[in-house]
N, C-alpha and C. Protein backbone atom coordinates (compact mmCIF):
# COMPACT_ATOMS: atom_id res chain seq x y z
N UNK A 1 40.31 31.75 -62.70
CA UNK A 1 40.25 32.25 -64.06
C UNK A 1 41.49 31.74 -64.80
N UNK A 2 41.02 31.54 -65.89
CA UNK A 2 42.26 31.06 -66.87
C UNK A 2 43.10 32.61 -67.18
N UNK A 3 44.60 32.04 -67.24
CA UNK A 3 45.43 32.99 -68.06
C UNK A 3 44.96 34.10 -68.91
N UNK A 4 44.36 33.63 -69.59
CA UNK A 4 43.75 34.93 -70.66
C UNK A 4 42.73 35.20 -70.66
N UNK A 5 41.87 34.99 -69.78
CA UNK A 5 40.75 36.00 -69.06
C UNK A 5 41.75 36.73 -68.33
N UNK A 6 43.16 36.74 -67.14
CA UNK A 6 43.40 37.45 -66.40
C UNK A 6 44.23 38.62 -67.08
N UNK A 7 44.66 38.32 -68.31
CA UNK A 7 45.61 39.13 -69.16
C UNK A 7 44.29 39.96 -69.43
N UNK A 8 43.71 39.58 -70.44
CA UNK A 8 42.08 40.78 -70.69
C UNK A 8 42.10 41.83 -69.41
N UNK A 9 41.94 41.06 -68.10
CA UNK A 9 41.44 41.90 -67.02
C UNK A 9 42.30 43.17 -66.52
N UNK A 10 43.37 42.42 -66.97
CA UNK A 10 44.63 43.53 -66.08
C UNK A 10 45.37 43.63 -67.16
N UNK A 11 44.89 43.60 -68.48
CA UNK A 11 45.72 44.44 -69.61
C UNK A 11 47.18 44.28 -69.85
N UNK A 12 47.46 42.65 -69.67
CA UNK A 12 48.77 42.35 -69.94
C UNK A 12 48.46 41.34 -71.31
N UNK A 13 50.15 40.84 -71.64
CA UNK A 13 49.99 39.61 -72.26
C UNK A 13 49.49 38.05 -71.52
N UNK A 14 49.56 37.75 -72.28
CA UNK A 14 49.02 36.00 -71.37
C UNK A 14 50.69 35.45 -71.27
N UNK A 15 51.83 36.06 -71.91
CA UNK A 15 52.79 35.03 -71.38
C UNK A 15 53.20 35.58 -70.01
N UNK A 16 52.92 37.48 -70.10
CA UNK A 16 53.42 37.85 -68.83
C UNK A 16 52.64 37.05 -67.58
N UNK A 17 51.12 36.98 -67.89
CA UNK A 17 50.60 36.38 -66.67
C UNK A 17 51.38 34.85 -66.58
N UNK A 18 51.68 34.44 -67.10
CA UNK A 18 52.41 33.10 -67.25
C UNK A 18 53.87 32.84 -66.60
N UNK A 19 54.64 33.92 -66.71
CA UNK A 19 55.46 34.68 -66.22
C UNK A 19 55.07 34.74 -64.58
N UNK A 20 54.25 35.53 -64.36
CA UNK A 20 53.52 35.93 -62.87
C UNK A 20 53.69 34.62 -62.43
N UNK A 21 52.99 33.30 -62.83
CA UNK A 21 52.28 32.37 -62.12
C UNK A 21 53.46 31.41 -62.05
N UNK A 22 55.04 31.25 -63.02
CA UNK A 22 56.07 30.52 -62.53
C UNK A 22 56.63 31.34 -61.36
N UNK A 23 56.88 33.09 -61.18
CA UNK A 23 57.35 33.35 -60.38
C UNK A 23 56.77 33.55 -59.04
N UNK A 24 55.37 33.32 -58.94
CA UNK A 24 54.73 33.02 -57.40
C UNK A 24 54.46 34.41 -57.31
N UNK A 25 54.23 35.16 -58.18
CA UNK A 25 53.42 36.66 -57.91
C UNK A 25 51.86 36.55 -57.89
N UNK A 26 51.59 35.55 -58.38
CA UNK A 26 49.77 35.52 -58.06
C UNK A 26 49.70 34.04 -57.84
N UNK A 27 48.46 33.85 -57.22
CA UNK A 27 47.74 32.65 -56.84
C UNK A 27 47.45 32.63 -57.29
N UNK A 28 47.92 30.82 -58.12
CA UNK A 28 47.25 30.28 -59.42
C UNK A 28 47.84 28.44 -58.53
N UNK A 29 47.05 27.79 -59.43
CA UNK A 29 47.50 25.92 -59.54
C UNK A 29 47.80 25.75 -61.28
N UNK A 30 48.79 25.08 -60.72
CA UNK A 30 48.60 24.65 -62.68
C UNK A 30 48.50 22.38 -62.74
N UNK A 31 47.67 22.85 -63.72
CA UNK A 31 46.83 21.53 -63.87
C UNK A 31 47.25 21.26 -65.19
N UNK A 32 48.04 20.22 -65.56
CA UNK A 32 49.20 19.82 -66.94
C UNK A 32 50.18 20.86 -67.04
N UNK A 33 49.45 21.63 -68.15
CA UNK A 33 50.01 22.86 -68.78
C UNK A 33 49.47 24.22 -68.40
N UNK A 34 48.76 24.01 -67.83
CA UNK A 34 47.63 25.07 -67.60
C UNK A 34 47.17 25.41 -66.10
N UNK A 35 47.46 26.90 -66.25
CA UNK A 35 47.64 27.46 -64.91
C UNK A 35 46.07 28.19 -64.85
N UNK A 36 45.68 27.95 -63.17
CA UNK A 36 44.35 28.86 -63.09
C UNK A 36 44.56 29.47 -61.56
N UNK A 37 43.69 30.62 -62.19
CA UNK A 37 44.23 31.83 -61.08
C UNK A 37 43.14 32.33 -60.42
N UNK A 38 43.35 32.28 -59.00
CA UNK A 38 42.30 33.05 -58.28
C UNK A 38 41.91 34.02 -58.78
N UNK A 39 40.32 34.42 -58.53
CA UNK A 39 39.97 35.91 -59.27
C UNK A 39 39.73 36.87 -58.21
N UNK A 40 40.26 36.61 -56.52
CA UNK A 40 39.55 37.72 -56.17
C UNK A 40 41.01 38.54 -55.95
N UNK A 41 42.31 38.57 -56.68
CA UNK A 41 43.65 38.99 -56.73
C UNK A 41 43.79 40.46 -57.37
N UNK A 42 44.61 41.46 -56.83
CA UNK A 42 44.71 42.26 -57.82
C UNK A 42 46.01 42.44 -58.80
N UNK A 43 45.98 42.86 -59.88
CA UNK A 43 47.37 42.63 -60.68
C UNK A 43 48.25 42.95 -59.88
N UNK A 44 49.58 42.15 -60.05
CA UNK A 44 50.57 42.38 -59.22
C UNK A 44 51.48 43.71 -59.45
N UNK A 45 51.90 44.55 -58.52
CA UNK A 45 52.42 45.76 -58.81
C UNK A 45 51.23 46.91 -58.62
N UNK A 46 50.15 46.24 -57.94
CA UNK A 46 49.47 47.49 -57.80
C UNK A 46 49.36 47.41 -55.91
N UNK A 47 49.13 48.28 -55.49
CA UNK A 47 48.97 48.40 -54.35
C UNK A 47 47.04 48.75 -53.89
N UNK A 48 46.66 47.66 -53.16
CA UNK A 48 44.91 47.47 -52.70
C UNK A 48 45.05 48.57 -51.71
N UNK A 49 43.97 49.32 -51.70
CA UNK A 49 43.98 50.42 -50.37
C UNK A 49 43.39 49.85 -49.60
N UNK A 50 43.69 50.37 -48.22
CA UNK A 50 42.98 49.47 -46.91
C UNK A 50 42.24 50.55 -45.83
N UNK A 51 41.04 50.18 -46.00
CA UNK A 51 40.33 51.12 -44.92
C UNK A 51 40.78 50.60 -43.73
N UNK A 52 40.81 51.83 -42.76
CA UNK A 52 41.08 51.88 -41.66
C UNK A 52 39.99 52.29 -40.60
């Protein structure tokens, strides 16, 4: 997913996700200028629960 589909999703700005993707908090590639981000990720700072 592009940047600002992932900002929409998880209710940030697009520079914060931009932000995220120089500091290696989400899996993304960037291709020129333009970073794309795995979608099966959850916003960073949240914690995924794990069945046991």
């Amino acid at each position: 997913m592009t940047t600002e589909e992932a900002s929409k999703l998880w209710g940030v700005h697009q520079d914060h996700v931009k932000r995220w993707c120089r500091e290696g908090k989400v899996r993304c590639r960037k291709f020129g200028k333009t970073y794309i981000l795995t979608k099966d990720q959850p916003k960073p700072g949240t914690v995924r629960s794990m069945a046991i």
